[in-house]
PDB file of N, CA and C in Angstrom:
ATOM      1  N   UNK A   1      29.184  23.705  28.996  1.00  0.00           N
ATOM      2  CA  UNK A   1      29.368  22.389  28.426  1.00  0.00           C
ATOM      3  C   UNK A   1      28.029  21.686  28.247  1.00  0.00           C
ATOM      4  N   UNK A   2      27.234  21.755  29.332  1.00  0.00           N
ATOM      5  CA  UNK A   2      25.610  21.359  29.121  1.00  0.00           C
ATOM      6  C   UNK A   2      25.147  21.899  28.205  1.00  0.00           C
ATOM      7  N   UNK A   3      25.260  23.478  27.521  1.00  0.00           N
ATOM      8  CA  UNK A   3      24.361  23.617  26.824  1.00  0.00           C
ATOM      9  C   UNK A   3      24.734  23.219  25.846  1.00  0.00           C
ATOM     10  N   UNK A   4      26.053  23.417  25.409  1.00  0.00           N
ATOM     11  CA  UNK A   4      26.299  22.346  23.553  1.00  0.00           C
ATOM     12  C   UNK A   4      26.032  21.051  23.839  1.00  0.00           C
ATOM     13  N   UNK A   5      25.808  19.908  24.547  1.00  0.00           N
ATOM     14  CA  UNK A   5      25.125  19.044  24.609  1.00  0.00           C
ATOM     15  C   UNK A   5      23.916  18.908  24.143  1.00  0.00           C
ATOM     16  N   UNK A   6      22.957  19.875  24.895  1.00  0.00           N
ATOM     17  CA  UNK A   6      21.722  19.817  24.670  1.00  0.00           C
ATOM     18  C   UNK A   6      21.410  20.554  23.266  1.00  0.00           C
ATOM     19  N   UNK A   7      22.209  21.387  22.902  1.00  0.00           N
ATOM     20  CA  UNK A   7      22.057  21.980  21.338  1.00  0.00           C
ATOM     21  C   UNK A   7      22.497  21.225  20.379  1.00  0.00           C
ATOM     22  N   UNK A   8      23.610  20.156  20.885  1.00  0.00           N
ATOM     23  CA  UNK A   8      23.573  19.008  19.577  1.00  0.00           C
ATOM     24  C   UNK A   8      22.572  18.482  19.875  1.00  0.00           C
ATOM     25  N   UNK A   9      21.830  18.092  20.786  1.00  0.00           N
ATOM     26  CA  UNK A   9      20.637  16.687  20.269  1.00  0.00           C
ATOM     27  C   UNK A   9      19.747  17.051  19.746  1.00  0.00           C
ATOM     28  N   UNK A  10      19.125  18.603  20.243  1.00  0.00           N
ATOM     29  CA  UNK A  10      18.246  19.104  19.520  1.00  0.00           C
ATOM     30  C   UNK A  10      18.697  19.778  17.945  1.00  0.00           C
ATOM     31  N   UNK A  11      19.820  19.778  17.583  1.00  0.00           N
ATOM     32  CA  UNK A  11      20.291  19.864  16.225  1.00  0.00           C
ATOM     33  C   UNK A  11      20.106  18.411  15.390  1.00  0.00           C
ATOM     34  N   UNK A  12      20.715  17.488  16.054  1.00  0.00           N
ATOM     35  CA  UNK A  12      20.658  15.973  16.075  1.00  0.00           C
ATOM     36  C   UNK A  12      19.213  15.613  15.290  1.00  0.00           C
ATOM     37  N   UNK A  13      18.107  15.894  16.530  1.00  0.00           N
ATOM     38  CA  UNK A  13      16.672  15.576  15.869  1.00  0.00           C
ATOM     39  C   UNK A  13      15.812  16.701  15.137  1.00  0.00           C
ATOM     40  N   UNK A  14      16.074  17.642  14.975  1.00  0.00           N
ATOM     41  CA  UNK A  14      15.712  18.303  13.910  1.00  0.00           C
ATOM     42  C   UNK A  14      16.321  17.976  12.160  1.00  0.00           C
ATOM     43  N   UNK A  15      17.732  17.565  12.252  1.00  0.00           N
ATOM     44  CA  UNK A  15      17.911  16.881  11.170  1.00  0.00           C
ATOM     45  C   UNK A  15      17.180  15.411  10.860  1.00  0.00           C
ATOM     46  N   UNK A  16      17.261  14.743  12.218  1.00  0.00           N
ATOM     47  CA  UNK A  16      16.415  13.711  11.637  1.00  0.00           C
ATOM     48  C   UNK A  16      14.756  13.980  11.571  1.00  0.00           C
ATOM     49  N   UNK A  17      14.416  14.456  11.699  1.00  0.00           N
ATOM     50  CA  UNK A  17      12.684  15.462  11.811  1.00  0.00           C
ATOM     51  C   UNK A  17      12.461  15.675   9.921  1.00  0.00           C
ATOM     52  N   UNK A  18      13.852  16.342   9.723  1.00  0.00           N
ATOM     53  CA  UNK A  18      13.618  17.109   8.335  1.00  0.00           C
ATOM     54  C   UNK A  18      13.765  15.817   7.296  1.00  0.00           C
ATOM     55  N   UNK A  19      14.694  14.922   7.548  1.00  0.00           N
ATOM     56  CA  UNK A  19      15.381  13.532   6.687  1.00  0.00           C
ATOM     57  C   UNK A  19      14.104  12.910   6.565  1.00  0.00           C
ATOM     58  N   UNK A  20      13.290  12.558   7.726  1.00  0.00           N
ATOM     59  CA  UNK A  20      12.426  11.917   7.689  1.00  0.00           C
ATOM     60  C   UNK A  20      10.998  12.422   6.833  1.00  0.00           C
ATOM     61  N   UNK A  21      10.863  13.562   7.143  1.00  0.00           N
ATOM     62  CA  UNK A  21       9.615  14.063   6.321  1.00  0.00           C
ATOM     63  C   UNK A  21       9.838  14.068   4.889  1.00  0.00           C
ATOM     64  N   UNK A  22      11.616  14.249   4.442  1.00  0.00           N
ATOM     65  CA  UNK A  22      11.052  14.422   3.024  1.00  0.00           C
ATOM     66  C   UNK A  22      11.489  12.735   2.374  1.00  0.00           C
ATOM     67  N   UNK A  23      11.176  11.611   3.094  1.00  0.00           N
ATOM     68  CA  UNK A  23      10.980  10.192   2.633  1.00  0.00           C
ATOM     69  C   UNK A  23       9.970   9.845   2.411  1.00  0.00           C
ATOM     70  N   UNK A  24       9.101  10.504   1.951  1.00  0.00           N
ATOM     71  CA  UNK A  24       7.423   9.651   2.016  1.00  0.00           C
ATOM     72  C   UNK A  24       7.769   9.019   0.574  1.00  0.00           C
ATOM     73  N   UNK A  25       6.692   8.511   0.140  1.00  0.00           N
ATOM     74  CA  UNK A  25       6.886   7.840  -1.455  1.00  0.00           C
ATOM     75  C   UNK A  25       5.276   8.652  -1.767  1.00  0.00           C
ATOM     76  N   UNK A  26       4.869   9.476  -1.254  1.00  0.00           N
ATOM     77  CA  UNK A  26       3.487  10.079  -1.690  1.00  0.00           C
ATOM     78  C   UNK A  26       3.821  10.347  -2.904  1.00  0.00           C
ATOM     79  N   UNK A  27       3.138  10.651  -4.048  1.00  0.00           N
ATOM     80  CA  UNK A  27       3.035  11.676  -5.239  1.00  0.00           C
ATOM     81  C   UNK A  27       2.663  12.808  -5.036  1.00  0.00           C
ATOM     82  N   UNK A  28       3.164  14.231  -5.431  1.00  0.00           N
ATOM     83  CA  UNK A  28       2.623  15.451  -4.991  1.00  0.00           C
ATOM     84  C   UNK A  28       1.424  15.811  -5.968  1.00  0.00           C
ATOM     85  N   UNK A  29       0.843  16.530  -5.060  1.00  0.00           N
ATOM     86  CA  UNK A  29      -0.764  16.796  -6.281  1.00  0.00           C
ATOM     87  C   UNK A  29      -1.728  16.031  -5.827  1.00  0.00           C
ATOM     88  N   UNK A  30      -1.795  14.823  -5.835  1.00  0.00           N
ATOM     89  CA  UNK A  30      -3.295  14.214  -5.689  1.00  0.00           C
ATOM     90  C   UNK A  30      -2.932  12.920  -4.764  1.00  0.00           C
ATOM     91  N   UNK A  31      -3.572  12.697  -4.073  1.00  0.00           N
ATOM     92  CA  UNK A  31      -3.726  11.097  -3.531  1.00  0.00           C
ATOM     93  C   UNK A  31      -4.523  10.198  -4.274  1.00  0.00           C
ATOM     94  N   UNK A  32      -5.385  10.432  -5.347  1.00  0.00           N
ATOM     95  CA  UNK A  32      -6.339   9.708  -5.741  1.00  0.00           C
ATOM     96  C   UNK A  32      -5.881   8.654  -6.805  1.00  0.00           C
ATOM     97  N   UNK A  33      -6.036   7.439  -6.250  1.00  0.00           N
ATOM     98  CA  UNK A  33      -5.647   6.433  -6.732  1.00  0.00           C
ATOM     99  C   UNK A  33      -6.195   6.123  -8.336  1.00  0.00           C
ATOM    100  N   UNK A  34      -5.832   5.246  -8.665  1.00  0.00           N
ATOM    101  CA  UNK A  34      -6.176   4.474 -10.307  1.00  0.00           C
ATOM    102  C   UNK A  34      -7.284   3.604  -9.526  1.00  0.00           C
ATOM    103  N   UNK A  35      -8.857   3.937 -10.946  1.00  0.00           N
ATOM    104  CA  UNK A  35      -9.911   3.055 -11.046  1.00  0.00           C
ATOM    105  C   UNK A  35      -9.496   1.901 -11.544  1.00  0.00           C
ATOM    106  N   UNK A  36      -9.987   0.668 -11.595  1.00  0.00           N
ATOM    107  CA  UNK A  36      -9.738  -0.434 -12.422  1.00  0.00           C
ATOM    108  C   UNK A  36     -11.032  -0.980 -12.286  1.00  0.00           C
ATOM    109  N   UNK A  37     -11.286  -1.074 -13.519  1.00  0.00           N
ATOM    110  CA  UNK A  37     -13.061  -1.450 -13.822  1.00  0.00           C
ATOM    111  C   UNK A  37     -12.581  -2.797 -14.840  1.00  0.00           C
ATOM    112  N   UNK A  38     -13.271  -3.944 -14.273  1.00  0.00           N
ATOM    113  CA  UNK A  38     -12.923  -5.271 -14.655  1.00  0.00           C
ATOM    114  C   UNK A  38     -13.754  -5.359 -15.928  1.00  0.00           C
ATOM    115  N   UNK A  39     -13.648  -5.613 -17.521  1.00  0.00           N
ATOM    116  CA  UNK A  39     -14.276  -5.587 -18.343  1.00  0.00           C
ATOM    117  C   UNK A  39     -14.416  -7.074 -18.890  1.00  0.00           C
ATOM    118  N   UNK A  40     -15.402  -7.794 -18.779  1.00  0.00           N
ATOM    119  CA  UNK A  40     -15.253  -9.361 -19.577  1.00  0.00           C
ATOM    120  C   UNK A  40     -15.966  -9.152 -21.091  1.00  0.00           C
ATOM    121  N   UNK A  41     -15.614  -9.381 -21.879  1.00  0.00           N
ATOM    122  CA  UNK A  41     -16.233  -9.749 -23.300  1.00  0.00           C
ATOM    123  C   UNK A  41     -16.184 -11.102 -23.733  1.00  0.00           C
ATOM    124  N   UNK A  42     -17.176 -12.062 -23.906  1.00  0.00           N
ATOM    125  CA  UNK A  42     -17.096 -13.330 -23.972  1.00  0.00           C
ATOM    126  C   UNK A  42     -18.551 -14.120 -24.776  1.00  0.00           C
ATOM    127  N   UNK A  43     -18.282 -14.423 -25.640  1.00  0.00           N
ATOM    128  CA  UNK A  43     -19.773 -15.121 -26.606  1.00  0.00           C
ATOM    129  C   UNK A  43     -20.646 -13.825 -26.787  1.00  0.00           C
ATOM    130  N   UNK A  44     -20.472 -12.924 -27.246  1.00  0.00           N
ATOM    131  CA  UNK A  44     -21.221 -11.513 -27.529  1.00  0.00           C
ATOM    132  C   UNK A  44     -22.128 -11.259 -26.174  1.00  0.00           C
ATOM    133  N   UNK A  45     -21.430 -11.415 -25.182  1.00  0.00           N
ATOM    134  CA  UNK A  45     -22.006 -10.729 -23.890  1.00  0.00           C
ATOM    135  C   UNK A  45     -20.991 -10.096 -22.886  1.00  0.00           C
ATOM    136  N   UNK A  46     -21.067  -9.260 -22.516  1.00  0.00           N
ATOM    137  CA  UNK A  46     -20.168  -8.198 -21.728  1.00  0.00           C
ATOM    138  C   UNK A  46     -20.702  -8.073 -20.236  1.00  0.00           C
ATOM    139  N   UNK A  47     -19.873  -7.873 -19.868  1.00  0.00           N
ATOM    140  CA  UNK A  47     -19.746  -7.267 -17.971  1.00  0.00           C
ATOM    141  C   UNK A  47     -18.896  -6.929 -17.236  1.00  0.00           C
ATOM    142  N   UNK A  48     -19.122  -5.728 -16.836  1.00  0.00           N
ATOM    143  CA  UNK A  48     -20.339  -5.259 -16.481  1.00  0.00           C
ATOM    144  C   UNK A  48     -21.339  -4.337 -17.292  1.00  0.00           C
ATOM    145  N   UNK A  49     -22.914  -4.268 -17.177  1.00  0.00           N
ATOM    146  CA  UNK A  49     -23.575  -3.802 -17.981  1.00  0.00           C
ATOM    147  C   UNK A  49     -24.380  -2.527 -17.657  1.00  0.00           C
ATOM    148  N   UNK A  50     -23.707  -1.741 -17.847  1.00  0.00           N
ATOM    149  CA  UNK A  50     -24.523  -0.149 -17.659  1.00  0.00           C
ATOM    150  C   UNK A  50     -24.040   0.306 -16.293  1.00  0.00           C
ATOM    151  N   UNK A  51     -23.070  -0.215 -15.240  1.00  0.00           N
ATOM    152  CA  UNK A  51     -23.026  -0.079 -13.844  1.00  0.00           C
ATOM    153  C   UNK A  51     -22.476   1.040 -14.109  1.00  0.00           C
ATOM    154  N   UNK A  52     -22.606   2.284 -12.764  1.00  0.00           N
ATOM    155  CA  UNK A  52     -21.920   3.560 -12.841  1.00  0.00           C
ATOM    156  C   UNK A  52     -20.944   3.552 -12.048  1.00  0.00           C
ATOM    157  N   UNK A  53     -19.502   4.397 -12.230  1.00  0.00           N
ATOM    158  CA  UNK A  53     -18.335   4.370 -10.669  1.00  0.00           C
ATOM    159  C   UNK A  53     -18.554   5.805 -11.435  1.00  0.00           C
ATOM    160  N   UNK A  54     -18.019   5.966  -9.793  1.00  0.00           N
ATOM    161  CA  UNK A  54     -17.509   7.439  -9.261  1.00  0.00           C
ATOM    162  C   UNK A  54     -16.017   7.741  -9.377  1.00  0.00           C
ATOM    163  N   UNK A  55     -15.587   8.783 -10.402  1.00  0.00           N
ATOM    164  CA  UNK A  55     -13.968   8.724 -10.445  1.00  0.00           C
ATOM    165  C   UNK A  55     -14.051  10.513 -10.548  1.00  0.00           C
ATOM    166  N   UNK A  56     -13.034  11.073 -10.266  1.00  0.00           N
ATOM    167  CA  UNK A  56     -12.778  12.215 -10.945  1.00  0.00           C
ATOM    168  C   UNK A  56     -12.093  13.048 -11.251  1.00  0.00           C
ATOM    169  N   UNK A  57     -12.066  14.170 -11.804  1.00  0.00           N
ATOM    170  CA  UNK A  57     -11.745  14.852 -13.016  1.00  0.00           C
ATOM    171  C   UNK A  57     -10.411  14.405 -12.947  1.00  0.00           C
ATOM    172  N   UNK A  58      -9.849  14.105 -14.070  1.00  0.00           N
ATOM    173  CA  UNK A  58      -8.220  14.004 -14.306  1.00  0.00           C
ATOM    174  C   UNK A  58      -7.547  12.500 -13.040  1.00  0.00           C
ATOM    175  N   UNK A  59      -8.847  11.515 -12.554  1.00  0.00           N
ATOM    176  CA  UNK A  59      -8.157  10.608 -11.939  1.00  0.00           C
ATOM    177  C   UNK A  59      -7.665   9.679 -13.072  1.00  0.00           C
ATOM    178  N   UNK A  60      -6.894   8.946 -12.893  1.00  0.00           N
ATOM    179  CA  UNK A  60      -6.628   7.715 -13.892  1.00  0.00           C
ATOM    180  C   UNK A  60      -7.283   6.600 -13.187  1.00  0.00           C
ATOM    181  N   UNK A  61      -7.922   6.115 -14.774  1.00  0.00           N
ATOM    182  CA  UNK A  61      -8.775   5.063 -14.731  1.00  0.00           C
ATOM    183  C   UNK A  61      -8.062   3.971 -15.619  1.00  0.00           C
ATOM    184  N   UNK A  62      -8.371   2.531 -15.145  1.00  0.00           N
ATOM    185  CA  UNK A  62      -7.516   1.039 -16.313  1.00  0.00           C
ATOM    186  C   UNK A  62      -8.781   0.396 -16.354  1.00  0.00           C
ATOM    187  N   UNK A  63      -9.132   0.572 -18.273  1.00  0.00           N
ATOM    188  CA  UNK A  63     -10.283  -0.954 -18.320  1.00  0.00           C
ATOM    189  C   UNK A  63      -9.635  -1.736 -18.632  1.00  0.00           C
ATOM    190  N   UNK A  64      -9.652  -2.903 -17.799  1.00  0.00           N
ATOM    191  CA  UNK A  64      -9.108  -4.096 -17.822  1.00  0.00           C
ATOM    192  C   UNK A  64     -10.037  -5.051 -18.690  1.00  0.00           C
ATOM    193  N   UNK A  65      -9.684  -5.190 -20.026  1.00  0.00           N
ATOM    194  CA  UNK A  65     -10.812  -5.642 -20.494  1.00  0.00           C
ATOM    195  C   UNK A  65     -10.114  -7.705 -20.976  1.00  0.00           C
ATOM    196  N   UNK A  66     -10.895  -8.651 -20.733  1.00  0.00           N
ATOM    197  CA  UNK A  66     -10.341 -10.068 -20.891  1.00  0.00           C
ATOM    198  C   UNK A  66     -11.470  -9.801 -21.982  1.00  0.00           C
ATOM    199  N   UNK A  67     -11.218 -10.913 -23.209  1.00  0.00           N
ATOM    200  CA  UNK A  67     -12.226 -10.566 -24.162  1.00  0.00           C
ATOM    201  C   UNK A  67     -11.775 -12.472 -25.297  1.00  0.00           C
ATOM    202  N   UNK A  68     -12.611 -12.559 -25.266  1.00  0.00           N
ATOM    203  CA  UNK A  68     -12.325 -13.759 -26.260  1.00  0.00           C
ATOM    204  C   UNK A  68     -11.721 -13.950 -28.007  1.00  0.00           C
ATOM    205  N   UNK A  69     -11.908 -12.288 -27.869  1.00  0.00           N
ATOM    206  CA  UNK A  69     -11.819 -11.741 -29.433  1.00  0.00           C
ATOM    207  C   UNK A  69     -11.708 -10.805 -29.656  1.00  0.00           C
ATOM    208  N   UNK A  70     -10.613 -10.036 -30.302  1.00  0.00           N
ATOM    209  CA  UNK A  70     -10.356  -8.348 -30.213  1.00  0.00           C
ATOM    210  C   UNK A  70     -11.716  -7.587 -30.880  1.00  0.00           C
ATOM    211  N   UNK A  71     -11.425  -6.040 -30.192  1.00  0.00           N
ATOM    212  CA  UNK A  71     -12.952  -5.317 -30.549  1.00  0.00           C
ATOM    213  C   UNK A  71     -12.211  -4.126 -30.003  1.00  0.00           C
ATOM    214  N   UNK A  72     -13.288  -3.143 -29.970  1.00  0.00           N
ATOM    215  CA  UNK A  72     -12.988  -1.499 -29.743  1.00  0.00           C
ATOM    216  C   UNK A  72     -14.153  -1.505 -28.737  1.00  0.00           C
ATOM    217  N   UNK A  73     -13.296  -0.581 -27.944  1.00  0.00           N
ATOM    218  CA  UNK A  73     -14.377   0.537 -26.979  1.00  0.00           C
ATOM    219  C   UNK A  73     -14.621   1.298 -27.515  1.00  0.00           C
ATOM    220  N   UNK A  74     -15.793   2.340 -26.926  1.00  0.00           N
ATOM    221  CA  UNK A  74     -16.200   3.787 -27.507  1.00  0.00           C
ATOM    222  C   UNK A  74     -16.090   4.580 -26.273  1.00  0.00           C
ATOM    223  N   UNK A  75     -15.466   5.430 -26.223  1.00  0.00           N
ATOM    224  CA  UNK A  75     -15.435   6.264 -24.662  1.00  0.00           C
ATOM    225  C   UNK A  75     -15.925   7.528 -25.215  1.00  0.00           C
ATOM    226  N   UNK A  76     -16.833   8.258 -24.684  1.00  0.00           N
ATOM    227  CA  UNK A  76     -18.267   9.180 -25.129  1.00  0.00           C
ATOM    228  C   UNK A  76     -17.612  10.351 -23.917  1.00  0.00           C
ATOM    229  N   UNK A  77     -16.467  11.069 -24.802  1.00  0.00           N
ATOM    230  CA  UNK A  77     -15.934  11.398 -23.974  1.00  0.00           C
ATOM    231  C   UNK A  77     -15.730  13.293 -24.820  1.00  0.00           C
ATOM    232  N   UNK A  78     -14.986  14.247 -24.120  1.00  0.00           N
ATOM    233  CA  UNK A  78     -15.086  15.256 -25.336  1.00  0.00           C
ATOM    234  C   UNK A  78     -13.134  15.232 -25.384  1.00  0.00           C
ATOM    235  N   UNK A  79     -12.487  15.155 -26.264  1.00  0.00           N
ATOM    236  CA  UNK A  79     -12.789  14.231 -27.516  1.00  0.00           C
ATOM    237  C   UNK A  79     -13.643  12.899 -27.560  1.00  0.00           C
ATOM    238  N   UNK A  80     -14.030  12.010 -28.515  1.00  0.00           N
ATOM    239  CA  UNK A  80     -14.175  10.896 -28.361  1.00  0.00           C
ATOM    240  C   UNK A  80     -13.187  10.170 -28.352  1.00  0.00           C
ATOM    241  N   UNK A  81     -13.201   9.041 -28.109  1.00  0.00           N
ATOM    242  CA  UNK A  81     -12.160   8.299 -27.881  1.00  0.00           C
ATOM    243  C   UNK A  81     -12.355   6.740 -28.334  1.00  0.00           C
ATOM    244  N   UNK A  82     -11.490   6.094 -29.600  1.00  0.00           N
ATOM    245  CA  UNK A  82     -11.914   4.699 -29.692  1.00  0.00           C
ATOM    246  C   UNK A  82     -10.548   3.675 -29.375  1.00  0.00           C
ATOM    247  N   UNK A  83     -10.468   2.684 -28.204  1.00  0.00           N
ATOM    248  CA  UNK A  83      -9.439   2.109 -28.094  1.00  0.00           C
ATOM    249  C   UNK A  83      -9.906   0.468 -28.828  1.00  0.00           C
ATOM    250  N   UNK A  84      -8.797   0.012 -28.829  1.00  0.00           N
ATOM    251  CA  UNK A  84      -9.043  -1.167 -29.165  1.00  0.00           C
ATOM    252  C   UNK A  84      -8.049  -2.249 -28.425  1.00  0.00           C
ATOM    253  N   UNK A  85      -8.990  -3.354 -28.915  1.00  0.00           N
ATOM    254  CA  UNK A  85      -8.125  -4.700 -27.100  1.00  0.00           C
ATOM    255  C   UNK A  85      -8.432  -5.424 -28.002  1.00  0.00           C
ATOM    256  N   UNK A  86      -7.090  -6.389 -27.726  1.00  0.00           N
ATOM    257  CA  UNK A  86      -6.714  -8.049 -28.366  1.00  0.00           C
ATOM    258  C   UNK A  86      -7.790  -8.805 -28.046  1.00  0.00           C
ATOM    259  N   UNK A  87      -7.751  -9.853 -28.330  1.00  0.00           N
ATOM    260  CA  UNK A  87      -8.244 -11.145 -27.647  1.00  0.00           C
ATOM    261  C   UNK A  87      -6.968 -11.535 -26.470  1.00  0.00           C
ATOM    262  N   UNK A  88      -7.210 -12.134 -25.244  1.00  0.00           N
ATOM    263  CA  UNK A  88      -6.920 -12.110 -24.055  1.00  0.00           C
ATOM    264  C   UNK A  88      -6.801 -11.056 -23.403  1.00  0.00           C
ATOM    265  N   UNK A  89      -6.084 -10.575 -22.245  1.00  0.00           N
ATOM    266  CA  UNK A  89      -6.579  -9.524 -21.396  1.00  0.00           C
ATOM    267  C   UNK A  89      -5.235  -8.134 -22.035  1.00  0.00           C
ATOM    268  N   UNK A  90      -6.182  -7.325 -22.135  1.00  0.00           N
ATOM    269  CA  UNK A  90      -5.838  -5.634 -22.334  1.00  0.00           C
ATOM    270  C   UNK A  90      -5.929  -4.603 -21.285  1.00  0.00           C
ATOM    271  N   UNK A  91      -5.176  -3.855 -20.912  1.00  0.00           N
ATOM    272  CA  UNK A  91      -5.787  -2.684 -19.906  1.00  0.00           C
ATOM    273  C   UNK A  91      -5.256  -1.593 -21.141  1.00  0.00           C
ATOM    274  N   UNK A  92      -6.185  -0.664 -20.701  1.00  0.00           N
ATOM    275  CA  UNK A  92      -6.718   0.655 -21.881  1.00  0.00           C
ATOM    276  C   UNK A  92      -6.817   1.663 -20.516  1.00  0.00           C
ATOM    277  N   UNK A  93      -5.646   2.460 -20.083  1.00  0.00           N
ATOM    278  CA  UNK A  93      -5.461   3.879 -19.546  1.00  0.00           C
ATOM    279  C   UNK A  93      -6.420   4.939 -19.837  1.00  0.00           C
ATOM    280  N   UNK A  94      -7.284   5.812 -19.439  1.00  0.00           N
ATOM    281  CA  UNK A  94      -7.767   6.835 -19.370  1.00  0.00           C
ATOM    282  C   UNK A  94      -7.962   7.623 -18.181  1.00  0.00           C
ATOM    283  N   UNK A  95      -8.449   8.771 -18.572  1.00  0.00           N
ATOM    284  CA  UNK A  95      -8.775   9.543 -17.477  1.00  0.00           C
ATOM    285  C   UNK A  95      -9.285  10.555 -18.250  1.00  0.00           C
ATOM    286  N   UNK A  96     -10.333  11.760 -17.324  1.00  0.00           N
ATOM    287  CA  UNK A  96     -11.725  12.325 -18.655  1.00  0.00           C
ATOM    288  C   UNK A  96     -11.572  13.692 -17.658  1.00  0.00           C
ATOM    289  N   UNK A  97     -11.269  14.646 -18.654  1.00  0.00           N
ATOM    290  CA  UNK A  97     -10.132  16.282 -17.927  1.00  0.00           C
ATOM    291  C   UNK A  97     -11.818  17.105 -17.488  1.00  0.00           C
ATOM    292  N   UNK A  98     -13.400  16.321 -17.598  1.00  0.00           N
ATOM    293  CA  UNK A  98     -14.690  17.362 -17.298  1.00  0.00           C
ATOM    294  C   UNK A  98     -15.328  17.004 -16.501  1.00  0.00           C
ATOM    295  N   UNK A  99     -15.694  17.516 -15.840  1.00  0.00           N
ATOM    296  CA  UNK A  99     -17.000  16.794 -15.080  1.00  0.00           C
ATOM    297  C   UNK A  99     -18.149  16.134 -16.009  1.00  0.00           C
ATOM    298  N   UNK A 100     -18.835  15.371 -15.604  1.00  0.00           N
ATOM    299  CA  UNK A 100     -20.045  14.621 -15.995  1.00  0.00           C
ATOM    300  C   UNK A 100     -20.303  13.149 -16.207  1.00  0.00           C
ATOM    301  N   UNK A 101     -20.936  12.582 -16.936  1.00  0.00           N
ATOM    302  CA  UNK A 101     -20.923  11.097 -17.091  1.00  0.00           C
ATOM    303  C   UNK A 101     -21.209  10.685 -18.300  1.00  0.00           C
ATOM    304  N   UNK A 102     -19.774   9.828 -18.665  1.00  0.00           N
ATOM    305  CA  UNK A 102     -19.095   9.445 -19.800  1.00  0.00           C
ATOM    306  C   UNK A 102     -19.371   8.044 -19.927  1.00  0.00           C
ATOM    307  N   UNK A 103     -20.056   7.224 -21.084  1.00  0.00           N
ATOM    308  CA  UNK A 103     -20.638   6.375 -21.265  1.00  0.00           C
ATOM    309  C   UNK A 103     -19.212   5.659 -22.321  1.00  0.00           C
ATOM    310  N   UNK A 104     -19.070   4.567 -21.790  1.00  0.00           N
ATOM    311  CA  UNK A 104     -17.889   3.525 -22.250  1.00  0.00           C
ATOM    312  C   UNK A 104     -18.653   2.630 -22.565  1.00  0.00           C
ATOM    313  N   UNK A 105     -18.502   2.038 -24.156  1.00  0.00           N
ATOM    314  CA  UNK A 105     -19.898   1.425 -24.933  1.00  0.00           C
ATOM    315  C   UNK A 105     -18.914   0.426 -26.103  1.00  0.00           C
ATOM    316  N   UNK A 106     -19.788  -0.797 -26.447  1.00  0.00           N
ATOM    317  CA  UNK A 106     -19.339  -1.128 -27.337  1.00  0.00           C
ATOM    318  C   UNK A 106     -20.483  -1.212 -28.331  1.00  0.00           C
ATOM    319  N   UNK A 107     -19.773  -0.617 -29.677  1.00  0.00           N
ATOM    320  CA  UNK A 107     -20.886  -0.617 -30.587  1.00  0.00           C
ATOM    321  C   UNK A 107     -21.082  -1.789 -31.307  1.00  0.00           C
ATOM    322  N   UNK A 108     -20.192  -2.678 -31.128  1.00  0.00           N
ATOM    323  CA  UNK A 108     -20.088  -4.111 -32.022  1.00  0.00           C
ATOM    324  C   UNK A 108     -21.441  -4.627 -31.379  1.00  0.00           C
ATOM    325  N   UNK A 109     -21.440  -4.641 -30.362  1.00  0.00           N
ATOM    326  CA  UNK A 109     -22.668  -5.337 -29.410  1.00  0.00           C
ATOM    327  C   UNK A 109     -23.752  -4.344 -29.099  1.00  0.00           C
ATOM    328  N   UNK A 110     -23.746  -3.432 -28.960  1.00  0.00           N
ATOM    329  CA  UNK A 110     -25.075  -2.216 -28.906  1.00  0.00           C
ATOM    330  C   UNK A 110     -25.562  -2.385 -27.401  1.00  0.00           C
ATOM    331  N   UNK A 111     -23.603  -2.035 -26.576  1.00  0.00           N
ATOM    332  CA  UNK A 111     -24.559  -2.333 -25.125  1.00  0.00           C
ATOM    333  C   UNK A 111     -23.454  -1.332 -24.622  1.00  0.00           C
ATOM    334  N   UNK A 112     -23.997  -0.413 -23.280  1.00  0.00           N
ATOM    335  CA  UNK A 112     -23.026   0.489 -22.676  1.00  0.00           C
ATOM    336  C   UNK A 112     -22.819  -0.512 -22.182  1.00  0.00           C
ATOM    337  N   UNK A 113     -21.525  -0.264 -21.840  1.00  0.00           N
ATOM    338  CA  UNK A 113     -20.564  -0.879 -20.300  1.00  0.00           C
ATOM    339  C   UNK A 113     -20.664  -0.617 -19.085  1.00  0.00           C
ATOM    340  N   UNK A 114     -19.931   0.739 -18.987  1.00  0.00           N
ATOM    341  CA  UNK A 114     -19.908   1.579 -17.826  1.00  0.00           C
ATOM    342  C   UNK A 114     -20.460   2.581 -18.387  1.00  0.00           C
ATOM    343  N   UNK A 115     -20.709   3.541 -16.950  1.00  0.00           N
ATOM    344  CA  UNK A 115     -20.922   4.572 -16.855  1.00  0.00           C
ATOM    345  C   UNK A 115     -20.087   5.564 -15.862  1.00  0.00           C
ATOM    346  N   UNK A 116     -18.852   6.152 -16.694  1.00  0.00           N
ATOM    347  CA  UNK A 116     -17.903   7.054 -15.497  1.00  0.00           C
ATOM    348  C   UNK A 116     -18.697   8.847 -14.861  1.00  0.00           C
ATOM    349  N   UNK A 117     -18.826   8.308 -13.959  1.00  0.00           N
ATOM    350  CA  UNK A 117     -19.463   9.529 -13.388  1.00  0.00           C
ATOM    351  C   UNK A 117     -18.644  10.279 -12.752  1.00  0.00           C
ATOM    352  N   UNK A 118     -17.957  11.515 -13.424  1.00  0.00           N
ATOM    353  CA  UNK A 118     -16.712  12.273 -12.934  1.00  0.00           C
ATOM    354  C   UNK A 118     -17.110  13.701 -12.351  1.00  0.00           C
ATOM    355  N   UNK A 119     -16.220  13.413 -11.125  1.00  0.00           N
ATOM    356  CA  UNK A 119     -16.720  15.007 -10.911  1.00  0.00           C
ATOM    357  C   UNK A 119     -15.828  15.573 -10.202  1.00  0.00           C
TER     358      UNK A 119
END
């Protein structure tokens, strides 16, 4: 009689052992979170200017760009890539499938932005 006791509880918490592990809310594959690089465009001056982040290969990145007046990015990327943002705030999704460092530029103004350094 003791031992089916003790073989339900340890049946008991092995089901809850197994219930519990497969509740996480993880994503499988990667832990690596979304960049968000704050982009201002305002009286033909931008910021941030030339700064580099560290992201990589295949992370997702959001330029959050606030802008006083719609315009295009240039993402110097292989493909290239040209997005374009309203006037008030836009986020523009990417993520860059190579290693190296990918220069996010606006040509209206003739100034890099960022610099994504992926690896």
């Amino acid at each position: 009689m003791r031992l089916r006791a003790v073989g339900a509880v340890l049946t008991g918490v092995a089901l809850l052992t197994t219930v519990t592990a497969c509740g996480g809310d993880e994503k499988s594959g990667s832990d690596d979170k979304v960049v968000t690089i704050d982009i201002t465009i305002k009286d033909g001056k931008v910021t941030p200017s030339g700064d580099r982040v560290d992201v990589k290969v295949d992370q997702g990145v959001d330029l959050v760009v606030t802008a006083d007046e719609p315009g295009e990015l240039h993402i110097h990327s292989e493909p290239e890539q040209q997005l374009d943002y309203d006037a008030g705030t836009t986020t523009l999704p990417i993520s860059i499938n190579r290693p190296g460092v990918v220069a996010v530029e606006s040509h209206e103004l003739d100034q890099v932005i960022v610099q994504l350094e992926v690896r």
